[in-house]
N, C-alpha and C. Protein backbone atom coordinates (compact mmCIF):
# COMPACT_ATOMS: atom_id res chain seq x y z
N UNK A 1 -11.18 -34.90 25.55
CA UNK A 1 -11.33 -33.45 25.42
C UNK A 1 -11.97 -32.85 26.67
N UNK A 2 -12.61 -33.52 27.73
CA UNK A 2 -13.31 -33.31 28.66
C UNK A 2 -12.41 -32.55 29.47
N UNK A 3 -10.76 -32.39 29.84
CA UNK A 3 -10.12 -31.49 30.12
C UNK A 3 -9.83 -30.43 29.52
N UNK A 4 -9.37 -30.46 28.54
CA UNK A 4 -9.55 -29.31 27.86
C UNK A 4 -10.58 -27.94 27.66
N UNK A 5 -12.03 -28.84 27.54
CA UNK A 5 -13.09 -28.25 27.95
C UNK A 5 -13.79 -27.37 29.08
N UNK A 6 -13.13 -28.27 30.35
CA UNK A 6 -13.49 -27.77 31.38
C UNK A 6 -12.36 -26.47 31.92
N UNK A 7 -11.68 -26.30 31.28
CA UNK A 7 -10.33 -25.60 31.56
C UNK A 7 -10.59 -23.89 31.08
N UNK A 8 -11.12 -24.54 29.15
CA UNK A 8 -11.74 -23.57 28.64
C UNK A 8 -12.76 -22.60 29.34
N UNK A 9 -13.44 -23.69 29.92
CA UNK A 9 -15.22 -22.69 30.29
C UNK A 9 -14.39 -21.94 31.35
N UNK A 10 -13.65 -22.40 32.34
CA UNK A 10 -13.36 -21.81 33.32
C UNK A 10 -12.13 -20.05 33.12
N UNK A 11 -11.39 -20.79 31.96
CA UNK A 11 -10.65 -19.17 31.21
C UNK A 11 -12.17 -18.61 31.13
N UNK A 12 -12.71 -18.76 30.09
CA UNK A 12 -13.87 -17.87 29.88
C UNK A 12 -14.42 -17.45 30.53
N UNK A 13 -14.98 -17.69 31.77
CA UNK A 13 -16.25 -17.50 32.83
C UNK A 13 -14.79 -15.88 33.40
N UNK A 14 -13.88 -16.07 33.67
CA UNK A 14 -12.40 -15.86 34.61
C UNK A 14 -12.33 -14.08 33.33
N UNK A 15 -11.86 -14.43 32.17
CA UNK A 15 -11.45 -13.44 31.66
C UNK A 15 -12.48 -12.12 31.70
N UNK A 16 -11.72 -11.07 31.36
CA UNK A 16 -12.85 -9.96 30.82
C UNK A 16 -13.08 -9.75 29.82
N UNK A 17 -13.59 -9.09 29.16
CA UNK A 17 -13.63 -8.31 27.89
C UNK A 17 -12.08 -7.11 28.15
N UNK A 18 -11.80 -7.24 26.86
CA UNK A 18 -10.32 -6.56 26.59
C UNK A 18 -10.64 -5.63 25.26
N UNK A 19 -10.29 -4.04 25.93
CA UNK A 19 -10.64 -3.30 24.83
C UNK A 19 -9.45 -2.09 25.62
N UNK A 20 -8.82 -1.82 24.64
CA UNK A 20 -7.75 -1.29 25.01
C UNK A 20 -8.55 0.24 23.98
N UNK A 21 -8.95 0.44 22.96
CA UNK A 21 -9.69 0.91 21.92
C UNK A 21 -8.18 1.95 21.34
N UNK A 22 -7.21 1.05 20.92
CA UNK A 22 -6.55 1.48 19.56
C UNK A 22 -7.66 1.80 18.34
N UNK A 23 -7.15 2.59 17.29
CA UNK A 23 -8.04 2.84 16.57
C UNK A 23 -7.59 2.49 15.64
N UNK A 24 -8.72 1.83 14.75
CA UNK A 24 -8.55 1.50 13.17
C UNK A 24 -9.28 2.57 12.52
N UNK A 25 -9.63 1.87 11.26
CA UNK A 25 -10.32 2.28 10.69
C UNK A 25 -11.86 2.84 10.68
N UNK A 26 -12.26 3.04 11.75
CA UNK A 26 -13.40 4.05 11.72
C UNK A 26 -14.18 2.45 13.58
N UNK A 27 -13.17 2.02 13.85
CA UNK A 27 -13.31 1.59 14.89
C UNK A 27 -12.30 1.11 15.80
N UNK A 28 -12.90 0.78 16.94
CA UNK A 28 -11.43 0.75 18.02
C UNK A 28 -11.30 -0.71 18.15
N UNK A 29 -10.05 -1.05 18.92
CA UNK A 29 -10.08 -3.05 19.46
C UNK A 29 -8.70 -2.82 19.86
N UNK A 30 -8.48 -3.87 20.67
CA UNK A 30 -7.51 -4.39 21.94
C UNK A 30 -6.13 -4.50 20.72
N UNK A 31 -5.31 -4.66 20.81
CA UNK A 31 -3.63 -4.83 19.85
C UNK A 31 -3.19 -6.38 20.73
N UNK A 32 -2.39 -7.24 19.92
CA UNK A 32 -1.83 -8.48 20.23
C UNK A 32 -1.54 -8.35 21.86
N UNK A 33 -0.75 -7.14 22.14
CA UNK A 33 0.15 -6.88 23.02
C UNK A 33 -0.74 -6.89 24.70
N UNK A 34 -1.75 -5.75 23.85
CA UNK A 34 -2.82 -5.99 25.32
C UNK A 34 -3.17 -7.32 25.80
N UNK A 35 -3.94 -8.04 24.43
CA UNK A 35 -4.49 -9.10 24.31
C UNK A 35 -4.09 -10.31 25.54
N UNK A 36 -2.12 -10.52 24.91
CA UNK A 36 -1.90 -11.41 25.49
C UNK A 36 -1.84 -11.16 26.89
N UNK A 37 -1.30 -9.55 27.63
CA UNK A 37 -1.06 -8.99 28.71
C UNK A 37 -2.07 -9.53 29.52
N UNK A 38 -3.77 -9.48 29.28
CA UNK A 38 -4.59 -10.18 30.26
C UNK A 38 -4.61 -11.80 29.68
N UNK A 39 -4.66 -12.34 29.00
CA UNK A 39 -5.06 -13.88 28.89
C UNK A 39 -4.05 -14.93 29.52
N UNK A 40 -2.91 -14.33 29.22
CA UNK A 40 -1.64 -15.12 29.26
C UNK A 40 -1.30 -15.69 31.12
N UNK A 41 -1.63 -14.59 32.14
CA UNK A 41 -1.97 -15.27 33.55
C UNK A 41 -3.09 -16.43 33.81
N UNK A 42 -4.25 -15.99 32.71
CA UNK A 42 -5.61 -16.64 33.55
C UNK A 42 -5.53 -18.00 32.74
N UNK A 43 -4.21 -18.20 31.46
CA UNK A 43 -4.46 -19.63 30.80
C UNK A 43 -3.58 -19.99 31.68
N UNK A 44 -2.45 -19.82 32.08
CA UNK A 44 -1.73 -20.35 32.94
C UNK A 44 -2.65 -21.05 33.98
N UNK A 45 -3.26 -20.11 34.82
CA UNK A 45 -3.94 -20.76 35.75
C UNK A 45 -4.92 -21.77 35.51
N UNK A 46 -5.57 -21.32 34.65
CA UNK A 46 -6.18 -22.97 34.07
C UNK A 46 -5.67 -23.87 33.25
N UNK A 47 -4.37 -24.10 33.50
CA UNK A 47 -3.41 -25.63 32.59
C UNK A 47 -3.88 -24.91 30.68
N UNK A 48 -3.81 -23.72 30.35
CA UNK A 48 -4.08 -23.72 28.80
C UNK A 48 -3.07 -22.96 28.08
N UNK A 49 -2.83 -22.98 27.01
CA UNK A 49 -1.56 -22.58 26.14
C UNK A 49 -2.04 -22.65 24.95
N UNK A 50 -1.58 -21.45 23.87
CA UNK A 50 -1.72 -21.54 22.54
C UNK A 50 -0.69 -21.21 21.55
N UNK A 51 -0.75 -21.99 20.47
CA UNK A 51 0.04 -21.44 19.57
C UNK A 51 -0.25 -21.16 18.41
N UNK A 52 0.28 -20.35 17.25
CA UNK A 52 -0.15 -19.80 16.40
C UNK A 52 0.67 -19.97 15.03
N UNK A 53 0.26 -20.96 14.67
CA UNK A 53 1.34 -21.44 13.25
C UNK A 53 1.29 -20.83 11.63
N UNK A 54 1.97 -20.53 11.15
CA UNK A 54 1.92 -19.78 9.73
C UNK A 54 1.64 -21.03 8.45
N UNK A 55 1.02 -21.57 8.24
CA UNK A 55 1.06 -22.37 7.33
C UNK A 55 0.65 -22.63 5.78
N UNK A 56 1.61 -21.83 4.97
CA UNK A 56 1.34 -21.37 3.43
C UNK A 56 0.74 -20.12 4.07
N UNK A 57 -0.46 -19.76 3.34
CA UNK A 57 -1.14 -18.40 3.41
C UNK A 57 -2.48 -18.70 4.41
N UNK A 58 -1.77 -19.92 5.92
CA UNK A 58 -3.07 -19.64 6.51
C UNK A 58 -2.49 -19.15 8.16
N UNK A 59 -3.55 -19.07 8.98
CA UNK A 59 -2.84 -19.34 10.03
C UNK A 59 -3.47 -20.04 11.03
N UNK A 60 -2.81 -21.31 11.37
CA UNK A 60 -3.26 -22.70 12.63
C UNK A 60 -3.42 -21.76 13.91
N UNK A 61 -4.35 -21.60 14.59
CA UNK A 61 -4.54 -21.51 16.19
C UNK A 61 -4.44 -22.74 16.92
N UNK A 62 -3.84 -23.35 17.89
CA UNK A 62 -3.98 -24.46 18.58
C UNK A 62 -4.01 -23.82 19.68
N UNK A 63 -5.52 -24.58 20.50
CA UNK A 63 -5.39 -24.33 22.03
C UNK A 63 -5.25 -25.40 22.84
N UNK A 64 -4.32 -25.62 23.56
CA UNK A 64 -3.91 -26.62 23.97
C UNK A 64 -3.86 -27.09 25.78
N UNK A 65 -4.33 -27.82 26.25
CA UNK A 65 -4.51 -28.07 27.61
C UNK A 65 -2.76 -28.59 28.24
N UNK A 66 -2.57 -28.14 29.04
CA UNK A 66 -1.33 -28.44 29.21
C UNK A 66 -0.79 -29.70 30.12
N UNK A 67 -1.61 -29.66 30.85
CA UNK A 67 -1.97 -30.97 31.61
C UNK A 67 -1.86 -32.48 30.94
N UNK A 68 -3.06 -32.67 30.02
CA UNK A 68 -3.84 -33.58 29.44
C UNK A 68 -3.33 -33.48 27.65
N UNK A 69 -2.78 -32.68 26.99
CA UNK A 69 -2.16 -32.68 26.29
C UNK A 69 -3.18 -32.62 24.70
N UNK A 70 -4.96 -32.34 25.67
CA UNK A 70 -5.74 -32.12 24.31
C UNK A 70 -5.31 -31.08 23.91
N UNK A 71 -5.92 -31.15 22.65
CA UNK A 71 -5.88 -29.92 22.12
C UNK A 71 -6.81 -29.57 20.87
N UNK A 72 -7.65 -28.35 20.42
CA UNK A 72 -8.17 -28.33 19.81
C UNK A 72 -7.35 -26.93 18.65
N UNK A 73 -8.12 -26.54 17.39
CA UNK A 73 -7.58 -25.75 16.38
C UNK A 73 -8.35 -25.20 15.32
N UNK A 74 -8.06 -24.39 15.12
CA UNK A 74 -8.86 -23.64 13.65
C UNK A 74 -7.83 -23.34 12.88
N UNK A 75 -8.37 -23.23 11.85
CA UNK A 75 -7.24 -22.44 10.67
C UNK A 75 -8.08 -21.49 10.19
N UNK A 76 -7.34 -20.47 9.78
CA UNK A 76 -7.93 -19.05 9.16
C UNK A 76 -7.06 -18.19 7.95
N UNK A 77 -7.65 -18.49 7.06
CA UNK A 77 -6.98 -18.41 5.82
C UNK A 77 -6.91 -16.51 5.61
N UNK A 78 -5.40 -16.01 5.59
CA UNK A 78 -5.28 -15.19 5.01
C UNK A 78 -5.54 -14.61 3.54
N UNK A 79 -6.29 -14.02 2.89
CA UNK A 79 -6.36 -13.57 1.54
C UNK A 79 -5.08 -12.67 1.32
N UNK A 80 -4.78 -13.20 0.13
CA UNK A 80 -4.08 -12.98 -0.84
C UNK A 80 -4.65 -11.67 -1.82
N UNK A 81 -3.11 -11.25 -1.94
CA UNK A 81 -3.64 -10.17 -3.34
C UNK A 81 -4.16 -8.73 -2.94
N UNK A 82 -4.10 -8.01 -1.49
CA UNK A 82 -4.57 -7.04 -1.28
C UNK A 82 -3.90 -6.22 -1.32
N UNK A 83 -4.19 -4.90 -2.08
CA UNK A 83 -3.55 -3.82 -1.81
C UNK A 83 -3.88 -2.78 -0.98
N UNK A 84 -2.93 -2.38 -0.12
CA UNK A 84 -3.32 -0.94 0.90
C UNK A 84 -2.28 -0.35 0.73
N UNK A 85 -3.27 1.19 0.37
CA UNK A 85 -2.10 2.29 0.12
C UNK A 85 -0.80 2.91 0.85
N UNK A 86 -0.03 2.80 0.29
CA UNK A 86 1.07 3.42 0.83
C UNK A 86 2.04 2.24 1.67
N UNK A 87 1.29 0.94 1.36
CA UNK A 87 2.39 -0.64 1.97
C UNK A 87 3.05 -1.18 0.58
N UNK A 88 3.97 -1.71 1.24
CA UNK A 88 4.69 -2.77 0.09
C UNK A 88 4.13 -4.31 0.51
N UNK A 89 4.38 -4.88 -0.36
CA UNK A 89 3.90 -6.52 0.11
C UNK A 89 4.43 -7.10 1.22
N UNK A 90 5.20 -6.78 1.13
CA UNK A 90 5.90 -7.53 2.92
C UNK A 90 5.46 -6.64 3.72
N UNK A 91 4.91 -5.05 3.97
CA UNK A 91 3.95 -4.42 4.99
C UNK A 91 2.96 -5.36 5.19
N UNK A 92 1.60 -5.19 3.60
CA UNK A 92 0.67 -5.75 3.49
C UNK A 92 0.24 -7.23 4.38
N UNK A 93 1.08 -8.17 3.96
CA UNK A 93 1.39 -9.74 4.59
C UNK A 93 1.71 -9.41 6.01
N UNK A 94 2.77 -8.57 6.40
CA UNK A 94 2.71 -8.76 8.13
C UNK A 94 1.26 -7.82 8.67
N UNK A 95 0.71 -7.25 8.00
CA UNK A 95 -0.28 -6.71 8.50
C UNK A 95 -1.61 -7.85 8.70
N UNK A 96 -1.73 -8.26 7.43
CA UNK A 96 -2.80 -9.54 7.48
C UNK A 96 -2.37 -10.00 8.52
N UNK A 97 -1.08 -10.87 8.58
CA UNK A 97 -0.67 -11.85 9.94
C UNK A 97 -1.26 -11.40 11.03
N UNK A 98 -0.79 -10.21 11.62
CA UNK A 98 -1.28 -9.76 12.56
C UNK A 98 -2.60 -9.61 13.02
N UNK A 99 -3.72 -9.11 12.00
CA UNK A 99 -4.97 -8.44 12.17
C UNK A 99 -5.65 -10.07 12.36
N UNK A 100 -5.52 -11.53 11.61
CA UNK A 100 -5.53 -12.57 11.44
C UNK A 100 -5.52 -13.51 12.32
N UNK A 101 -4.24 -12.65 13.03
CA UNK A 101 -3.87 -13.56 14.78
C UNK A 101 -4.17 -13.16 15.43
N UNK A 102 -5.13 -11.93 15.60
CA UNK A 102 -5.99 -11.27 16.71
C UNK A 102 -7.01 -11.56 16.74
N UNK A 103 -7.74 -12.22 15.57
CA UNK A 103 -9.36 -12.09 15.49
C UNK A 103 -9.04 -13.64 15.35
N UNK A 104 -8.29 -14.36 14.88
CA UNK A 104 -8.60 -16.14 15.00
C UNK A 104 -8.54 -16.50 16.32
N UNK A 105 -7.31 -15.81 17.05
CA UNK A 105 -6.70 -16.06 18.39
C UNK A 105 -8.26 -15.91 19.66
N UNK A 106 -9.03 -14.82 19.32
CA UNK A 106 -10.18 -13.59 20.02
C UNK A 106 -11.36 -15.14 20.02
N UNK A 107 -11.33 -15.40 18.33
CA UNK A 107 -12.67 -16.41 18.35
C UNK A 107 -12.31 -17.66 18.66
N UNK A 108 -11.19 -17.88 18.97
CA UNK A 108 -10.85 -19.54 19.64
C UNK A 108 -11.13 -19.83 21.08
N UNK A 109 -10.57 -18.23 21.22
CA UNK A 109 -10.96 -18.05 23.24
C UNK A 109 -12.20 -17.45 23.44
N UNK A 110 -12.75 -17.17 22.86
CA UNK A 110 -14.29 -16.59 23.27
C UNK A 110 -13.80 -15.33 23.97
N UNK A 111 -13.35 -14.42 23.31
CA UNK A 111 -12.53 -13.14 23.41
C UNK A 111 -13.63 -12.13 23.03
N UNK A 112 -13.59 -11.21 23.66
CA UNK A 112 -14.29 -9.59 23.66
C UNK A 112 -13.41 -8.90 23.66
N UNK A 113 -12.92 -8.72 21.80
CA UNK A 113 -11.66 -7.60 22.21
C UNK A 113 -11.99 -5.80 21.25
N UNK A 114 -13.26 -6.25 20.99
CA UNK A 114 -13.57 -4.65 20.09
C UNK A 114 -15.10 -4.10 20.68
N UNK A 115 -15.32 -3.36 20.66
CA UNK A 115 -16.44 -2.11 21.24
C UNK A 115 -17.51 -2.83 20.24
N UNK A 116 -18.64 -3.76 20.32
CA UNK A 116 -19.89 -4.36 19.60
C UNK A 116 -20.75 -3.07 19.61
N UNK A 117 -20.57 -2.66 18.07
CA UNK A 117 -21.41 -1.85 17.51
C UNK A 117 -22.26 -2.83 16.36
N UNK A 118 -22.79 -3.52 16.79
CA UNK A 118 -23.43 -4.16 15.45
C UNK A 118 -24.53 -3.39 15.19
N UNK A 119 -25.79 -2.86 16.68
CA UNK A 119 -26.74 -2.30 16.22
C UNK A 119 -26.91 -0.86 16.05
N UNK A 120 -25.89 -0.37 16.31
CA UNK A 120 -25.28 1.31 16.20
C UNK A 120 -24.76 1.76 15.16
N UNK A 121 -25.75 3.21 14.80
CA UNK A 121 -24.79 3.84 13.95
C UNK A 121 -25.91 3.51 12.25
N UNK A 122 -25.01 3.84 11.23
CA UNK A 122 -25.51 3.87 10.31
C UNK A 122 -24.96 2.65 8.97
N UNK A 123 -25.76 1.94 8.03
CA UNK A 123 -24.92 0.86 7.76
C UNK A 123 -24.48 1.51 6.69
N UNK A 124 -22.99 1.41 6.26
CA UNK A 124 -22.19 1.80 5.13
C UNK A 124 -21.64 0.21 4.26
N UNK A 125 -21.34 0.12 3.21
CA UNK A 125 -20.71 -1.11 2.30
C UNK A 125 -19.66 -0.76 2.70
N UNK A 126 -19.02 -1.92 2.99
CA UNK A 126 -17.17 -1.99 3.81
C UNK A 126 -16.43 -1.96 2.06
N UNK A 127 -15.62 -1.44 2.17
CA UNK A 127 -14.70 -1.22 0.68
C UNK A 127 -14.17 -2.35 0.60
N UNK A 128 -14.65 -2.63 -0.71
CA UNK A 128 -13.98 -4.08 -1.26
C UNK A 128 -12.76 -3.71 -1.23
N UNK A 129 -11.61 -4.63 -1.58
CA UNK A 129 -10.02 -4.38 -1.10
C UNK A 129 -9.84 -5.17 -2.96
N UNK A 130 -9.06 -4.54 -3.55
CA UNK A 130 -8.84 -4.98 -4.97
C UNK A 130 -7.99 -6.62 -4.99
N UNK A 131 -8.28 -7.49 -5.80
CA UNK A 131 -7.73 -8.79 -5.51
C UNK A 131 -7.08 -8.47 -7.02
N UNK A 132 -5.47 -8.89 -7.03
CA UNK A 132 -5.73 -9.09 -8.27
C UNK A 132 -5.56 -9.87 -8.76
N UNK A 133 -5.37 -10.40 -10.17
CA UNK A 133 -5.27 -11.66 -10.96
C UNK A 133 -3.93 -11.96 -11.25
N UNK A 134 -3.73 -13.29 -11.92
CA UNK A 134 -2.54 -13.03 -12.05
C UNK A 134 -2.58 -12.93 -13.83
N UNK A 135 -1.69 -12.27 -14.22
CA UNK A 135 -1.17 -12.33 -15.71
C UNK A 135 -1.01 -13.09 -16.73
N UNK A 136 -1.66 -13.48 -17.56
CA UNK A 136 -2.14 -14.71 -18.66
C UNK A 136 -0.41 -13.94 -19.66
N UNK A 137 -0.24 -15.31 -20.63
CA UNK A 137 0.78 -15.16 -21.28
C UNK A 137 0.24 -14.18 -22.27
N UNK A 138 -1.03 -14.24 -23.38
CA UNK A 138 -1.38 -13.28 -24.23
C UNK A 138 -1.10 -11.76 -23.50
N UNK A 139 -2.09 -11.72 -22.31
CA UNK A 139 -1.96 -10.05 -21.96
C UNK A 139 -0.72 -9.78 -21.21
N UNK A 140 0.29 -10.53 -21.03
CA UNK A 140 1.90 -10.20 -20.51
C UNK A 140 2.84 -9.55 -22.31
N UNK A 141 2.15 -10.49 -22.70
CA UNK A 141 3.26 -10.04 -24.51
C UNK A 141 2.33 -8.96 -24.81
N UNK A 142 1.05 -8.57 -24.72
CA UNK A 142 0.44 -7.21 -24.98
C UNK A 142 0.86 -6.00 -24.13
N UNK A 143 0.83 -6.68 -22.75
CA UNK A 143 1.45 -5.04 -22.39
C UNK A 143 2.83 -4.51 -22.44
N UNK A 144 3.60 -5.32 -23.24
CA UNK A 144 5.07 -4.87 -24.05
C UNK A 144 4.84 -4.09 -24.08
N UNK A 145 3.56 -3.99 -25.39
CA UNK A 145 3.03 -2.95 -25.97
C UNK A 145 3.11 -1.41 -25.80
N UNK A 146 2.03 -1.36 -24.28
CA UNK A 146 1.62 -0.17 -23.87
C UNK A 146 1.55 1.07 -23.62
N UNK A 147 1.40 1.77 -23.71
CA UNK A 147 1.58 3.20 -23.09
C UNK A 147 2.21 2.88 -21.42
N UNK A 148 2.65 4.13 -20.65
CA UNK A 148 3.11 4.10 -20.02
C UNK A 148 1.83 3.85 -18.72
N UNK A 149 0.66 4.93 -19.17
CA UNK A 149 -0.62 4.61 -18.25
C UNK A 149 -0.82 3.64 -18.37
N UNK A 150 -1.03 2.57 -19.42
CA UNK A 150 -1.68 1.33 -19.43
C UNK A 150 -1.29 0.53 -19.11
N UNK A 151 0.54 0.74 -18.34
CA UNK A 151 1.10 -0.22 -17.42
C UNK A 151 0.72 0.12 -16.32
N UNK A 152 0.75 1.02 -15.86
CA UNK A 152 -0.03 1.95 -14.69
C UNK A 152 -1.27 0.65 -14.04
N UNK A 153 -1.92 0.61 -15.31
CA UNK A 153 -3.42 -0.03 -14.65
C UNK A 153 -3.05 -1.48 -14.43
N UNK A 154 -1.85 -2.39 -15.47
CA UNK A 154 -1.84 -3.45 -15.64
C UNK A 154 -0.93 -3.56 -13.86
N UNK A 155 0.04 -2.82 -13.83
CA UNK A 155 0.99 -3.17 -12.20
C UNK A 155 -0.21 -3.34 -11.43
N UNK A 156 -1.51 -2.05 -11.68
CA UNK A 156 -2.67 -1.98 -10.52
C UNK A 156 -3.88 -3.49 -10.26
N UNK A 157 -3.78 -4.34 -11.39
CA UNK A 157 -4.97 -4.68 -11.93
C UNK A 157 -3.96 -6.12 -11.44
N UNK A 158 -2.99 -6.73 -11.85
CA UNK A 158 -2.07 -7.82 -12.21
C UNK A 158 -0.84 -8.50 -11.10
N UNK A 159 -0.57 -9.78 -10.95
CA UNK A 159 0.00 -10.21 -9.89
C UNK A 159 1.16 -11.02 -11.37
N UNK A 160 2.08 -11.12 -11.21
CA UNK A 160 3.18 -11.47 -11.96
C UNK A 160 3.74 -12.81 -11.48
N UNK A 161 3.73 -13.90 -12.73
CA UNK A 161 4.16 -15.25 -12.51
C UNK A 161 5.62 -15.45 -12.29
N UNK A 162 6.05 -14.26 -12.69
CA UNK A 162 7.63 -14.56 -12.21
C UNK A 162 8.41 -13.42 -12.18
N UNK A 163 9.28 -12.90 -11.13
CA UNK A 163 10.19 -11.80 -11.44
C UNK A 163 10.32 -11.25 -12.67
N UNK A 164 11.10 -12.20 -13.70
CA UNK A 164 11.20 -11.80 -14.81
C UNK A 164 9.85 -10.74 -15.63
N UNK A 165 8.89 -11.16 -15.86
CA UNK A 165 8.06 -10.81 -16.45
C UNK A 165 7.61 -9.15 -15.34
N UNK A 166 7.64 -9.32 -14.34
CA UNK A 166 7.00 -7.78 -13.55
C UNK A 166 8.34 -6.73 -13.59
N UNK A 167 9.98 -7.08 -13.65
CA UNK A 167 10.88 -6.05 -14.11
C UNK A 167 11.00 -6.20 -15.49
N UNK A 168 10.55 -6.72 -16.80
CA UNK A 168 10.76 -6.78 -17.89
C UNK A 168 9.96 -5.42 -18.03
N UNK A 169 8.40 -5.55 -17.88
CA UNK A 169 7.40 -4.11 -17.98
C UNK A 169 7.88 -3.19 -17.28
N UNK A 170 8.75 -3.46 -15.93
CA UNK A 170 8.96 -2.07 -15.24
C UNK A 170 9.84 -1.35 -15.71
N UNK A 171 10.74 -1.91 -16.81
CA UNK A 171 11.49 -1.02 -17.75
C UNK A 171 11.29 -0.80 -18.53
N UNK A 172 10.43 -1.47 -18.96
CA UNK A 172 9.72 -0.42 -20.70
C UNK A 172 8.95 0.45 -20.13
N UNK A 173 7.86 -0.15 -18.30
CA UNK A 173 7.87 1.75 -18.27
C UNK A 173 8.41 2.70 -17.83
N UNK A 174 9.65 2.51 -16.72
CA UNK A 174 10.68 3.59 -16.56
C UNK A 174 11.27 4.14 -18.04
N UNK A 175 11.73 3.30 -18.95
CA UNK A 175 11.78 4.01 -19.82
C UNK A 175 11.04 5.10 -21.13
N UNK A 176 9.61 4.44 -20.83
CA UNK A 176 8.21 5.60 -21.34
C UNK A 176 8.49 6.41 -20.74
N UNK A 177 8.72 6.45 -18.50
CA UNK A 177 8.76 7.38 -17.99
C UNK A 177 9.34 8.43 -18.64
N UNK A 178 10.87 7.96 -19.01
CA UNK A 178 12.17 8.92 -19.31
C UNK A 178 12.38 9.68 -20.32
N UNK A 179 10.86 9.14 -21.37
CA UNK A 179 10.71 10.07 -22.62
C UNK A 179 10.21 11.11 -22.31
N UNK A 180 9.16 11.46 -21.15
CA UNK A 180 8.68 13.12 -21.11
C UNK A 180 9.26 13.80 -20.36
């Protein structure tokens, strides 16, 4: 690993801090695109290369010496189950990917890619992000049942074991819908 190592310190000592300051959510940071725009010359020049593997719901960083053929890795597990307004699940998931492969990619290289406000400012609770569960057989045959709101909460609240069962409810409630 002693190549690898020495390759590393030398990217690091070499790079800058990368802050392009796109804006999120109530803060700024560098996008993939910047990211790679500065790193991608200075690993070259020091024999280093990375790749970034999808594996189930995680994602592998490998940084790899190109020379010497070490290589070291983290994995960084995407969470499951989040909802953000106004995405569909395949938004949601390429969004994780992304936000996932910026900040695993940032802490593998000893990356400065967002404006360090840790001691600035005022502290607020970060909004929990709703996880949800998945659907037990009793409360799947109860919300047959339901009112049309109380599917409302169950789509909001519930992750579905199988196609079948999440369009079975979505037509008993399009059809509640179609009664008023």
């Amino acid at each position: 690993m002693k190549n690898l190592f020495k390759a590393l310190a030398g990217f690091q000592q070499e790079v800058p801090a990368i802050h392009q300051g796109t804006k999120g959510y109530g803060y700024t940071y560098s996008d993939l695109k910047t990211i790679f725009k500065v790193i991608n010359p200075i690993l070259k020049k020091h024999d280093l290369g990375f790749t970034q593997l999808i594996e189930g719901t995680n994602i592998k960083t490998i940084i790899f010496h190109t020379e010497s053929g070490e290589s070291i890795e983290s994995i960084t597990e995407i969470p499951q189950g989040i909802i953000l307004k106004g995405m569909n699940t395949f938004q949601i998931n390429g969004s994780g990917i992304t936000y996932y492969r910026r900040y695993s990619l940032s802490s593998a290289l000893g990356l400065v890619t967002d404006v360090d406000s840790d001691a600035t400012g005022e502290e607020k609770p970060l909004p929990v992000a709703k996880i949800k569960k998945w659907i037990t057989e009793p409360q799947f045959q109860k919300a047959k049942h339901f009112t049309a709101e109380q599917l409302e909460t169950t789509f909001a609240n519930f992750k579905f074991r199988n196609e079948a069962q999440e369009e079975e409810l979505q037509e008993i409630y399009n059809n509640l819908r179609s009664i008023k």
